[in-house]
PDB file of N, CA and C in Angstrom:
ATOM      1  N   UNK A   1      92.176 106.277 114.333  1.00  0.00           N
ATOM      2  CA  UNK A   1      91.585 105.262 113.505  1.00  0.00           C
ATOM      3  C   UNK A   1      90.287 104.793 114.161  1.00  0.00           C
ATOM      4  N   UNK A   2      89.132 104.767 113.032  1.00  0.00           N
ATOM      5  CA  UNK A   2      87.917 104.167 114.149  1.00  0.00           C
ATOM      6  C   UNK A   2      87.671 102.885 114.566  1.00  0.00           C
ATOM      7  N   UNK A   3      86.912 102.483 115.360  1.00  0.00           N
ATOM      8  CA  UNK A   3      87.027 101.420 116.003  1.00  0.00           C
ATOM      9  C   UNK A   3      86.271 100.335 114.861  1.00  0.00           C
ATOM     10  N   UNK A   4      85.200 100.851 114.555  1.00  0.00           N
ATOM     11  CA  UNK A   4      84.444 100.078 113.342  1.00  0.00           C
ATOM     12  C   UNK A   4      83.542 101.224 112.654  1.00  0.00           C
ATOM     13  N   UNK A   5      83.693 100.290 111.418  1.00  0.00           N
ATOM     14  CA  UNK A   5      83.131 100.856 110.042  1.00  0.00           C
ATOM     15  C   UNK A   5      81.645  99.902 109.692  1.00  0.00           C
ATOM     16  N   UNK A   6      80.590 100.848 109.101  1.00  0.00           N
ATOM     17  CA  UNK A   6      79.347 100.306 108.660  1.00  0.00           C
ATOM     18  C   UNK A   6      80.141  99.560 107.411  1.00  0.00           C
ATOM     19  N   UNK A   7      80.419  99.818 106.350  1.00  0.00           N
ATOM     20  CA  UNK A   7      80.857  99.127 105.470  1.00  0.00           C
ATOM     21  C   UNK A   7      82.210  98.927 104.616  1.00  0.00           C
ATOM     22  N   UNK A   8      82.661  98.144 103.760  1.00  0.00           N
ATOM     23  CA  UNK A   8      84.293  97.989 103.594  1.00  0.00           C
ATOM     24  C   UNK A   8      84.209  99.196 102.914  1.00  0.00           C
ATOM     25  N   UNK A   9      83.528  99.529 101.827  1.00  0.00           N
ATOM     26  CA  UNK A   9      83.897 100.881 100.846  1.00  0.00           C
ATOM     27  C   UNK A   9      84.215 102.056 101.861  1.00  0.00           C
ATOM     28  N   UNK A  10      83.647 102.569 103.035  1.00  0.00           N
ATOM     29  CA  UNK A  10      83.149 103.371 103.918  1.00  0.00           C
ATOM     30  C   UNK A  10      84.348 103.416 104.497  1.00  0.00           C
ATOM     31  N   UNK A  11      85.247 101.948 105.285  1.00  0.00           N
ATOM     32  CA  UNK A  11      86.899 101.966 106.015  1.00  0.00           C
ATOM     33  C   UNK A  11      87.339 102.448 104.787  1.00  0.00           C
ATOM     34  N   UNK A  12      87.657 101.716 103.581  1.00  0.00           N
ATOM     35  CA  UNK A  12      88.533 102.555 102.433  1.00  0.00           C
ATOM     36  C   UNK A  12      88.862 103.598 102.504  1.00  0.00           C
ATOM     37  N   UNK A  13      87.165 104.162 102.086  1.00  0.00           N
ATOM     38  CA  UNK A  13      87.628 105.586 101.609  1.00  0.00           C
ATOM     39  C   UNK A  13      88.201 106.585 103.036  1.00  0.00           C
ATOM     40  N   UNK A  14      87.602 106.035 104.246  1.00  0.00           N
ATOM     41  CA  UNK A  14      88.018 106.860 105.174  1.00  0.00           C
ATOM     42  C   UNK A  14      89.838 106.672 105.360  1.00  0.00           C
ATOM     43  N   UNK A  15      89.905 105.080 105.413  1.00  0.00           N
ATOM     44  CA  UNK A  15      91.317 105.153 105.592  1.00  0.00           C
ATOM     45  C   UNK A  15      92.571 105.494 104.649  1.00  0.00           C
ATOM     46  N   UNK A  16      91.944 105.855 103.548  1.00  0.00           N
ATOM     47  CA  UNK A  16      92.880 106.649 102.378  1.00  0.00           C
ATOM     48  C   UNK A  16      92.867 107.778 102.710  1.00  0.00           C
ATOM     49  N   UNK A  17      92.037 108.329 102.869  1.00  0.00           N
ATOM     50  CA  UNK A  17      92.105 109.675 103.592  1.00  0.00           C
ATOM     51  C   UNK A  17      93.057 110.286 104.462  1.00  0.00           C
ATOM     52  N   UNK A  18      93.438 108.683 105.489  1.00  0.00           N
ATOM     53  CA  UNK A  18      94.602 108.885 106.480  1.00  0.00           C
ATOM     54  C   UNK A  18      95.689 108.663 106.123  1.00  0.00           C
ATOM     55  N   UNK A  19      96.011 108.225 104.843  1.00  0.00           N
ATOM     56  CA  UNK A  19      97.342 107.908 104.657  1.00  0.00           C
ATOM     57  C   UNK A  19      97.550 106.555 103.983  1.00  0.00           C
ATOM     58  N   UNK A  20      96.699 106.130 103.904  1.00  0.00           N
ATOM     59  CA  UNK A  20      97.053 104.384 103.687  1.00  0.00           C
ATOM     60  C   UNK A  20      96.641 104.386 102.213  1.00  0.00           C
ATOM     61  N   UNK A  21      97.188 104.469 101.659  1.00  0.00           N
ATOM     62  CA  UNK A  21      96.894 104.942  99.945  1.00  0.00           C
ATOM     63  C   UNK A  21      97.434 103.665  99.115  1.00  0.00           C
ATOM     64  N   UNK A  22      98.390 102.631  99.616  1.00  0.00           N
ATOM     65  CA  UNK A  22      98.812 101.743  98.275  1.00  0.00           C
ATOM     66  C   UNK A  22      98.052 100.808  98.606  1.00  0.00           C
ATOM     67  N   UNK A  23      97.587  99.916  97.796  1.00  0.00           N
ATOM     68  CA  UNK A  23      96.721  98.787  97.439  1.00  0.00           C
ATOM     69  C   UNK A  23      97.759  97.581  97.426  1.00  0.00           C
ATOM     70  N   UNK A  24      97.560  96.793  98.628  1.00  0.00           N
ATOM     71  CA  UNK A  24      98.181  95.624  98.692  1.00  0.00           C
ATOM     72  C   UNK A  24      97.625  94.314  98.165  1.00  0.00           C
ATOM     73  N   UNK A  25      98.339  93.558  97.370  1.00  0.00           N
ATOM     74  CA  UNK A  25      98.043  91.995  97.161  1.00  0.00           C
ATOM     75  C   UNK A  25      99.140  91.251  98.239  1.00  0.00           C
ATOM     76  N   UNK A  26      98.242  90.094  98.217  1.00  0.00           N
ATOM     77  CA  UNK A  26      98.544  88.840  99.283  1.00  0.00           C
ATOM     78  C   UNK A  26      99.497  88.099  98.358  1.00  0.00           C
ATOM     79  N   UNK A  27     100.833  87.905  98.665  1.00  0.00           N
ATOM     80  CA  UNK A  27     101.518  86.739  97.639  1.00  0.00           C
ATOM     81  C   UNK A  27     102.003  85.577  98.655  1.00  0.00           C
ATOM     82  N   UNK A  28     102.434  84.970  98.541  1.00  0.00           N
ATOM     83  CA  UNK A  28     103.181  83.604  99.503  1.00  0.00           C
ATOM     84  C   UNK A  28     103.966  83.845 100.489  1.00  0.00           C
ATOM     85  N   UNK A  29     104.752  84.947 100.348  1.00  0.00           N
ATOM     86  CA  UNK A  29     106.089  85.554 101.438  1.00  0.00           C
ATOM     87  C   UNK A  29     105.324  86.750 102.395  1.00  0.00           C
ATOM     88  N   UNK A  30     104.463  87.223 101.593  1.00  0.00           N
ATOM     89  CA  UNK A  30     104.216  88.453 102.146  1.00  0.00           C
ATOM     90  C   UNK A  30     102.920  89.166 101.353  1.00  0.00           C
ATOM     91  N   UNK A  31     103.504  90.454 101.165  1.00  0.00           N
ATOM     92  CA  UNK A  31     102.406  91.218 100.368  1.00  0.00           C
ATOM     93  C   UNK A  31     103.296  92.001  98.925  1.00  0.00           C
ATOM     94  N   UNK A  32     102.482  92.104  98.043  1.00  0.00           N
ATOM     95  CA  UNK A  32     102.736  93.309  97.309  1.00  0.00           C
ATOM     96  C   UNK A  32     102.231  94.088  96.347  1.00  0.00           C
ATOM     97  N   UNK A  33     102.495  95.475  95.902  1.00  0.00           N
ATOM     98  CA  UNK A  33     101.847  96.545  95.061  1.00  0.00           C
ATOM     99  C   UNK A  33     102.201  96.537  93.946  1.00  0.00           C
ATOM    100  N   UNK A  34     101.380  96.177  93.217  1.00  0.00           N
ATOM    101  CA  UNK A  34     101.539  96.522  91.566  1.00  0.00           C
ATOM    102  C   UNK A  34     101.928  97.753  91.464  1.00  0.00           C
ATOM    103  N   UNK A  35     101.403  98.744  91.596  1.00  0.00           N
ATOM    104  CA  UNK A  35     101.902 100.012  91.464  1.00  0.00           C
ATOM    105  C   UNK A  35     103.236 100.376  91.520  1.00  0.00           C
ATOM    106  N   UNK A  36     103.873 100.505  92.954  1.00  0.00           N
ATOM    107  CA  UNK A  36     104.877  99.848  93.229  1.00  0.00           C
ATOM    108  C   UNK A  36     106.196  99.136  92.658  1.00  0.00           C
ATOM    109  N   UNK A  37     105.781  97.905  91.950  1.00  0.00           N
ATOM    110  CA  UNK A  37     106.621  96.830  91.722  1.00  0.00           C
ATOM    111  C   UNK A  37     107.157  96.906  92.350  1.00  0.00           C
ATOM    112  N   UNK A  38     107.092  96.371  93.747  1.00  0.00           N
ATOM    113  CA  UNK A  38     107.630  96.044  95.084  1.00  0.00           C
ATOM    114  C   UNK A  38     106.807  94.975  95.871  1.00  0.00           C
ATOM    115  N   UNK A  39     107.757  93.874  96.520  1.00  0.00           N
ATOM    116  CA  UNK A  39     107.081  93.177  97.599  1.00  0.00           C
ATOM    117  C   UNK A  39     108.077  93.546  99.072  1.00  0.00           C
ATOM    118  N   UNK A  40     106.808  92.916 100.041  1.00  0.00           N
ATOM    119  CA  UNK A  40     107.582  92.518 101.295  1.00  0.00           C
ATOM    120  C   UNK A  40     107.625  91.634 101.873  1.00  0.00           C
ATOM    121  N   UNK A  41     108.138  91.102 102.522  1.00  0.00           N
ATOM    122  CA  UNK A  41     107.763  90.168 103.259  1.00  0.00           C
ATOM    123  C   UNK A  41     107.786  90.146 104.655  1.00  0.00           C
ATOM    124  N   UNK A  42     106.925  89.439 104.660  1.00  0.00           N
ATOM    125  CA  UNK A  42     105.771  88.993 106.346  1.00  0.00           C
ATOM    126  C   UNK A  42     107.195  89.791 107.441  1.00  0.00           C
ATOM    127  N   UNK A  43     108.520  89.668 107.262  1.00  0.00           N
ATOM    128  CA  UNK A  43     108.890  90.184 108.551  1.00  0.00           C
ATOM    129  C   UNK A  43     109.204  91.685 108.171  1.00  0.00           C
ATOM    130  N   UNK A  44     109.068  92.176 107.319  1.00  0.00           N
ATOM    131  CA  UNK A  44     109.022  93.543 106.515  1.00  0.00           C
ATOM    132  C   UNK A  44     107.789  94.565 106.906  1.00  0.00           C
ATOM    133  N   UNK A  45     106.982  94.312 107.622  1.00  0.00           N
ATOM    134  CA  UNK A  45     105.559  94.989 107.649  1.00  0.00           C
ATOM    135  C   UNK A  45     104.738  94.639 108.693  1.00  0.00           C
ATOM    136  N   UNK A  46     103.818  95.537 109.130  1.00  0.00           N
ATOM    137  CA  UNK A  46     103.009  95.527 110.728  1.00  0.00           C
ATOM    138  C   UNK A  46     101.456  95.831 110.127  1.00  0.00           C
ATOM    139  N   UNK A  47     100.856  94.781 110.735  1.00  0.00           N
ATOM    140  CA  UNK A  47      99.501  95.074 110.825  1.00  0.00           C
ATOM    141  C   UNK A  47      98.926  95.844 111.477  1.00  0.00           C
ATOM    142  N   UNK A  48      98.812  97.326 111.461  1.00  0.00           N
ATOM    143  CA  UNK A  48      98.495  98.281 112.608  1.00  0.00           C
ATOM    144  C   UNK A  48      97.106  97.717 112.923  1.00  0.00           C
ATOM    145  N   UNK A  49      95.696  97.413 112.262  1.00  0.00           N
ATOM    146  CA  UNK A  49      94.714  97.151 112.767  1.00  0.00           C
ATOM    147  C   UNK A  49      93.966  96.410 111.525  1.00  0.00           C
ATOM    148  N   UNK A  50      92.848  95.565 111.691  1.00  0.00           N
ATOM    149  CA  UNK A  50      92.194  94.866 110.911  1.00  0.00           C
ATOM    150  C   UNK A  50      90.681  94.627 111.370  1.00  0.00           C
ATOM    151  N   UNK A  51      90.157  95.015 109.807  1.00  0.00           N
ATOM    152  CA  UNK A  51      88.069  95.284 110.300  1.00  0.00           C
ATOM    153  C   UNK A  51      88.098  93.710 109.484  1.00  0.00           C
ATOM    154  N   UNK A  52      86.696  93.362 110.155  1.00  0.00           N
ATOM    155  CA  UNK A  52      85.789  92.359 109.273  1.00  0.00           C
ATOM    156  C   UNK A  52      84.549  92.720 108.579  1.00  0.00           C
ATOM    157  N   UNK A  53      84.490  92.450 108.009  1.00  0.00           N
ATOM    158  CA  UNK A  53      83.321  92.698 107.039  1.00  0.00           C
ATOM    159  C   UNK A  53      82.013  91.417 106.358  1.00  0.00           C
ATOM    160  N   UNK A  54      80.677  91.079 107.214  1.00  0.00           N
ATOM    161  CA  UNK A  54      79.969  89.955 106.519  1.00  0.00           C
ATOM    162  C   UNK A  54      78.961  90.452 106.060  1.00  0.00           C
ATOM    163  N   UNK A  55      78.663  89.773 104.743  1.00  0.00           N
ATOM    164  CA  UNK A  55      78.117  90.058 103.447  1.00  0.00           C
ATOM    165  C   UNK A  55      76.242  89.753 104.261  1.00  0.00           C
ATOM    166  N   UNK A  56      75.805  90.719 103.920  1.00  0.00           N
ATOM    167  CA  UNK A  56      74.235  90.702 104.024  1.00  0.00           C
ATOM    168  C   UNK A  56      73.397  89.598 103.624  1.00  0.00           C
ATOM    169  N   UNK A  57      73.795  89.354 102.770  1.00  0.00           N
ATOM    170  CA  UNK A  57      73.060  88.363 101.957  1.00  0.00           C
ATOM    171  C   UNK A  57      73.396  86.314 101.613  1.00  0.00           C
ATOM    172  N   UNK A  58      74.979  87.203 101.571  1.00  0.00           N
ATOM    173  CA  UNK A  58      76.054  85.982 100.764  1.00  0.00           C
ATOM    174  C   UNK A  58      76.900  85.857 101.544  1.00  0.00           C
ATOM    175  N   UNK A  59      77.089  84.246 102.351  1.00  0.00           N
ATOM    176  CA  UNK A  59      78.184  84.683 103.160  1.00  0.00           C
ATOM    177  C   UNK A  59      79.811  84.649 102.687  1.00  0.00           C
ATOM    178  N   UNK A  60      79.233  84.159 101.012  1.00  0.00           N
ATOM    179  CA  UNK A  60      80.719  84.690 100.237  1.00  0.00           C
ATOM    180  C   UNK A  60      80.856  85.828  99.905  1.00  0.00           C
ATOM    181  N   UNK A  61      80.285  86.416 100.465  1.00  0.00           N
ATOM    182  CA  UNK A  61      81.123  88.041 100.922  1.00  0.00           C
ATOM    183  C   UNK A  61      81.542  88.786 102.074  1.00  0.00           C
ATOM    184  N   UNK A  62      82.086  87.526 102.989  1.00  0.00           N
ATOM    185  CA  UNK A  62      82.930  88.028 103.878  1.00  0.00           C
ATOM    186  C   UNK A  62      84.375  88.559 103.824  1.00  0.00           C
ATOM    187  N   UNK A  63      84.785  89.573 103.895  1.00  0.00           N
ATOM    188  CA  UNK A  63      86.291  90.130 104.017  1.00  0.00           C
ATOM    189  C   UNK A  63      86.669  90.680 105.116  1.00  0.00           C
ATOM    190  N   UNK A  64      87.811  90.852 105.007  1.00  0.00           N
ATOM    191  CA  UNK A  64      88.422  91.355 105.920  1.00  0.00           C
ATOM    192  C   UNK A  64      89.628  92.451 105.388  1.00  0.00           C
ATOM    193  N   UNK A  65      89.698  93.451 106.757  1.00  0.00           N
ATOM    194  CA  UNK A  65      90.405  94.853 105.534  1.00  0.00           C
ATOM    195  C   UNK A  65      91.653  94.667 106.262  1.00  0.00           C
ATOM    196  N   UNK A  66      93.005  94.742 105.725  1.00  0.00           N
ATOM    197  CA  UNK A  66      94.218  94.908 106.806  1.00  0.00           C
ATOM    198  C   UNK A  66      94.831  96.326 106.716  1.00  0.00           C
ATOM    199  N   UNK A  67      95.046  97.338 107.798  1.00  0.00           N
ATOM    200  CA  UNK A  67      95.738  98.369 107.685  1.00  0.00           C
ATOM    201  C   UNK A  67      97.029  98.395 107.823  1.00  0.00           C
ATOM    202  N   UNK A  68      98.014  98.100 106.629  1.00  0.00           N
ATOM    203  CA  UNK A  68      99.353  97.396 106.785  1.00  0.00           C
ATOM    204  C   UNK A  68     100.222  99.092 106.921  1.00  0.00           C
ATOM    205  N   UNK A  69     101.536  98.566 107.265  1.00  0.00           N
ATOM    206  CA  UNK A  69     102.653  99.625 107.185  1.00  0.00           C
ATOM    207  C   UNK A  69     103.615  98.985 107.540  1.00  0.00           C
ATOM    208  N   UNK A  70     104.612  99.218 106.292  1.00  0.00           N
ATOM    209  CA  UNK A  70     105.774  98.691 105.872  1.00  0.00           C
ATOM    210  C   UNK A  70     106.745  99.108 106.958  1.00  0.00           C
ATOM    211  N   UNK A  71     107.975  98.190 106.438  1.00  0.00           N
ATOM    212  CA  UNK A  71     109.212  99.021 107.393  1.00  0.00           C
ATOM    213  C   UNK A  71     109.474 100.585 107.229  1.00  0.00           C
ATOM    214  N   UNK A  72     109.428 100.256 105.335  1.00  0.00           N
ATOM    215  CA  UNK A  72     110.288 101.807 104.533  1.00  0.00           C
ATOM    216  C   UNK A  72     108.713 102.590 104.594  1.00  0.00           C
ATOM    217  N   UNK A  73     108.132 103.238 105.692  1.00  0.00           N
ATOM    218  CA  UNK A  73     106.857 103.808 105.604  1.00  0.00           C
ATOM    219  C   UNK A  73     106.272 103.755 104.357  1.00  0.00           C
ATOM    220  N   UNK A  74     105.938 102.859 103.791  1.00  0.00           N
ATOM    221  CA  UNK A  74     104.785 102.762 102.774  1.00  0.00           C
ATOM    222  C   UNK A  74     103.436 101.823 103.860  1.00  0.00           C
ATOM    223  N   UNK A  75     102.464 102.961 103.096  1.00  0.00           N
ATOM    224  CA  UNK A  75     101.348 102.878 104.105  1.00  0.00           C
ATOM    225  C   UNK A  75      99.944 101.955 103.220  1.00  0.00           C
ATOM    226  N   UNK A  76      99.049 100.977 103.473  1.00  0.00           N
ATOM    227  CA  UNK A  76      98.367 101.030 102.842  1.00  0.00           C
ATOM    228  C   UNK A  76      97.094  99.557 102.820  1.00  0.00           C
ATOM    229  N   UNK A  77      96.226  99.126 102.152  1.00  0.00           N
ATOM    230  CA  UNK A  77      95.728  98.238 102.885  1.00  0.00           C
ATOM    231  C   UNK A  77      95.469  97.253 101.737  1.00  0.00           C
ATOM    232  N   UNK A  78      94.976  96.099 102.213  1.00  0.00           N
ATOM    233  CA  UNK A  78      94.993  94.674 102.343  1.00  0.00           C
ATOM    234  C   UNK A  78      93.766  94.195 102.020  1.00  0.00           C
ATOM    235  N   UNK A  79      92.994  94.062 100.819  1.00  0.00           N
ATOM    236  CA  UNK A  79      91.651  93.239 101.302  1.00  0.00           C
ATOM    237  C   UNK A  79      91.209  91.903 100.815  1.00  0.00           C
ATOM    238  N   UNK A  80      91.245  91.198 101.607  1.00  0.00           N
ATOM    239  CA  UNK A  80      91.132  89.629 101.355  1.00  0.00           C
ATOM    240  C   UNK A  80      89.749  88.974 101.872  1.00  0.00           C
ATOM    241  N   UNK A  81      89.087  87.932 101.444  1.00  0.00           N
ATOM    242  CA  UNK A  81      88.331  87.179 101.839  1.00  0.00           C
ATOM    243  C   UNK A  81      88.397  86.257 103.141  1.00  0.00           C
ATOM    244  N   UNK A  82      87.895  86.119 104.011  1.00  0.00           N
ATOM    245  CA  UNK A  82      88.446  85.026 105.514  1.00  0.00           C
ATOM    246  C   UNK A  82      87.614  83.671 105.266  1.00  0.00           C
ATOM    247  N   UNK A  83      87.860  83.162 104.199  1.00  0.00           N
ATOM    248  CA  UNK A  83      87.072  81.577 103.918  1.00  0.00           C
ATOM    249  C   UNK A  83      88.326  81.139 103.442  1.00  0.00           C
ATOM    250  N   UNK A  84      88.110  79.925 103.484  1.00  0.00           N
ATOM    251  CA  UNK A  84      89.241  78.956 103.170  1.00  0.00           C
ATOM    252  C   UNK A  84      89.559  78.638 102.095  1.00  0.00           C
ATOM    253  N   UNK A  85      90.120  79.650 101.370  1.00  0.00           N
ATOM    254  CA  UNK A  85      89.836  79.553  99.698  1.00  0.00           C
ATOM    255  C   UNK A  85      91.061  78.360  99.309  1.00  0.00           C
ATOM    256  N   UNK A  86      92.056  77.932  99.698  1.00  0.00           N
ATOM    257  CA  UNK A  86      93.023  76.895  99.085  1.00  0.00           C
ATOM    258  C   UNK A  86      94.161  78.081  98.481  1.00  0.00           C
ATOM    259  N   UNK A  87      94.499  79.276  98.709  1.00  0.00           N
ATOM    260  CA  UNK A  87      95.479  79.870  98.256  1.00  0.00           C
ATOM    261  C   UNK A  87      96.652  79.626  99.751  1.00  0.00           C
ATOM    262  N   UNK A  88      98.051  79.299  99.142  1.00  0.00           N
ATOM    263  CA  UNK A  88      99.030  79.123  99.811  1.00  0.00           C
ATOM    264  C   UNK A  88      99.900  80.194 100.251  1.00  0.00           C
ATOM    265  N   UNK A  89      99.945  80.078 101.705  1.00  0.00           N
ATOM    266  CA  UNK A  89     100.437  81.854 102.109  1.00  0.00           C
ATOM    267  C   UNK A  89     101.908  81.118 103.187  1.00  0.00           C
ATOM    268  N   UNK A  90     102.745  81.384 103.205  1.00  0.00           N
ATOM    269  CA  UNK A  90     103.877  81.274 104.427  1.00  0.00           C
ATOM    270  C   UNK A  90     103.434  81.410 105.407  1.00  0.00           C
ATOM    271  N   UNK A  91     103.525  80.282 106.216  1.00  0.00           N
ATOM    272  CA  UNK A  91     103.460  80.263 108.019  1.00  0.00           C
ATOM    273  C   UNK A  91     103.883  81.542 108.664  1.00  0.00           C
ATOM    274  N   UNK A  92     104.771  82.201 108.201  1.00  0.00           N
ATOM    275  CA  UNK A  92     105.371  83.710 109.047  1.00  0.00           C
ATOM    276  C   UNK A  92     104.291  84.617 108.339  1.00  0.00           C
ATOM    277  N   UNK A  93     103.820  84.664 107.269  1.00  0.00           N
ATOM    278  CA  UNK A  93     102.715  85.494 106.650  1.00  0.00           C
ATOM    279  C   UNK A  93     101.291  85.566 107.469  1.00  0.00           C
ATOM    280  N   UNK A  94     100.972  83.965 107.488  1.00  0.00           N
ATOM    281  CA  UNK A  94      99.644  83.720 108.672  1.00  0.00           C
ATOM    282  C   UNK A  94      99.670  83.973 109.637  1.00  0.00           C
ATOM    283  N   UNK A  95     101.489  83.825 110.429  1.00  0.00           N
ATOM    284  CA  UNK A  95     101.040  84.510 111.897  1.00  0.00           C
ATOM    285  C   UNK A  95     100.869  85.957 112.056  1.00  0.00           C
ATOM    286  N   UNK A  96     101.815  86.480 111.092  1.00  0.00           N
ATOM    287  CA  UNK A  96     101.408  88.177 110.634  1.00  0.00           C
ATOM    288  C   UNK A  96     100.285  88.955 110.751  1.00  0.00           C
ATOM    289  N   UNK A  97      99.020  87.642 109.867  1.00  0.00           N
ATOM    290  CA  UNK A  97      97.711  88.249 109.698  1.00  0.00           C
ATOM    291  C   UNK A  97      96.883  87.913 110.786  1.00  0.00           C
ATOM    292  N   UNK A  98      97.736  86.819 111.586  1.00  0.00           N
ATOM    293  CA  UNK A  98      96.232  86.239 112.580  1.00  0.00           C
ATOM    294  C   UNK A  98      95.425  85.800 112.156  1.00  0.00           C
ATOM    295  N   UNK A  99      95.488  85.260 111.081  1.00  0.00           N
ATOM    296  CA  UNK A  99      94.323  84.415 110.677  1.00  0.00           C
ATOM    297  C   UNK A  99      93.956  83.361 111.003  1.00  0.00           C
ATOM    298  N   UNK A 100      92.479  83.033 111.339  1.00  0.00           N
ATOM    299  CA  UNK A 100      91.533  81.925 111.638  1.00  0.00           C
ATOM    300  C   UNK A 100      90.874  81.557 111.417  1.00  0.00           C
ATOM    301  N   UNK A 101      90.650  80.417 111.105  1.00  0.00           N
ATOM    302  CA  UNK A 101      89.416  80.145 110.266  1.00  0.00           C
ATOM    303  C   UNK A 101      88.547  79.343 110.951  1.00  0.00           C
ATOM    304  N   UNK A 102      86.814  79.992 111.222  1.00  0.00           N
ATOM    305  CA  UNK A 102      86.250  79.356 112.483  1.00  0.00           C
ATOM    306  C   UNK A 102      85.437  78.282 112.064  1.00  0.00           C
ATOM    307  N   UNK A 103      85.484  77.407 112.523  1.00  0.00           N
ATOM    308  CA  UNK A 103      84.496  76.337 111.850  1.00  0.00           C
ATOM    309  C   UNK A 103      82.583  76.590 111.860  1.00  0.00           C
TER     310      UNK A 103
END
């Protein structure tokens, strides 16, 4: 896996390539795939590694990519915004992601 990526499209497509193919949403417990119709939750799944990504222009386009993998090997990633948007996530979910929010 590389250490860093010029841009989020650029980790994507490379990291689909490796395996990480399902498209995760962020829900309250955990994560889950529409595709799928499946969730997990936060003690269900490992963050193997996570890029940041800040927007050139806008700094509301900062993200961040997560390279998740489930217990039941489903492989796949995560992409969320790192601003303080007011969406409500489980304390075991946040420590999951490591998230921080820097002033």
């Amino acid at each position: 896996m590389e250490n860093s990526y010029n841009s989020l499209s650029v980790a994507v497509e490379d990291l689909q390539k490796k395996g990480y193919t399902e498209d995760f949403n962020l829900v309250e417990e955990g994560i889950k795939s529409k595709s799928l119709k499946k969730e997990w939750k936060a003690g269900e799944l490992d963050v193997i590694k996570f890029y940041r990504f800040e927007g050139m222009t806008n700094p509301g386009d900062n993200s961040i990519l997560y390279v998740i993998e489930t217990h039941d090997n489903t492989k796949g990633l995560l992409v969320d915004n790192y601003s303080a948007k007011g969406d409500y996530i489980s304390p075991e979910m946040v420590k999951k992601l490591n998230i921080t929010h820097e002033e």
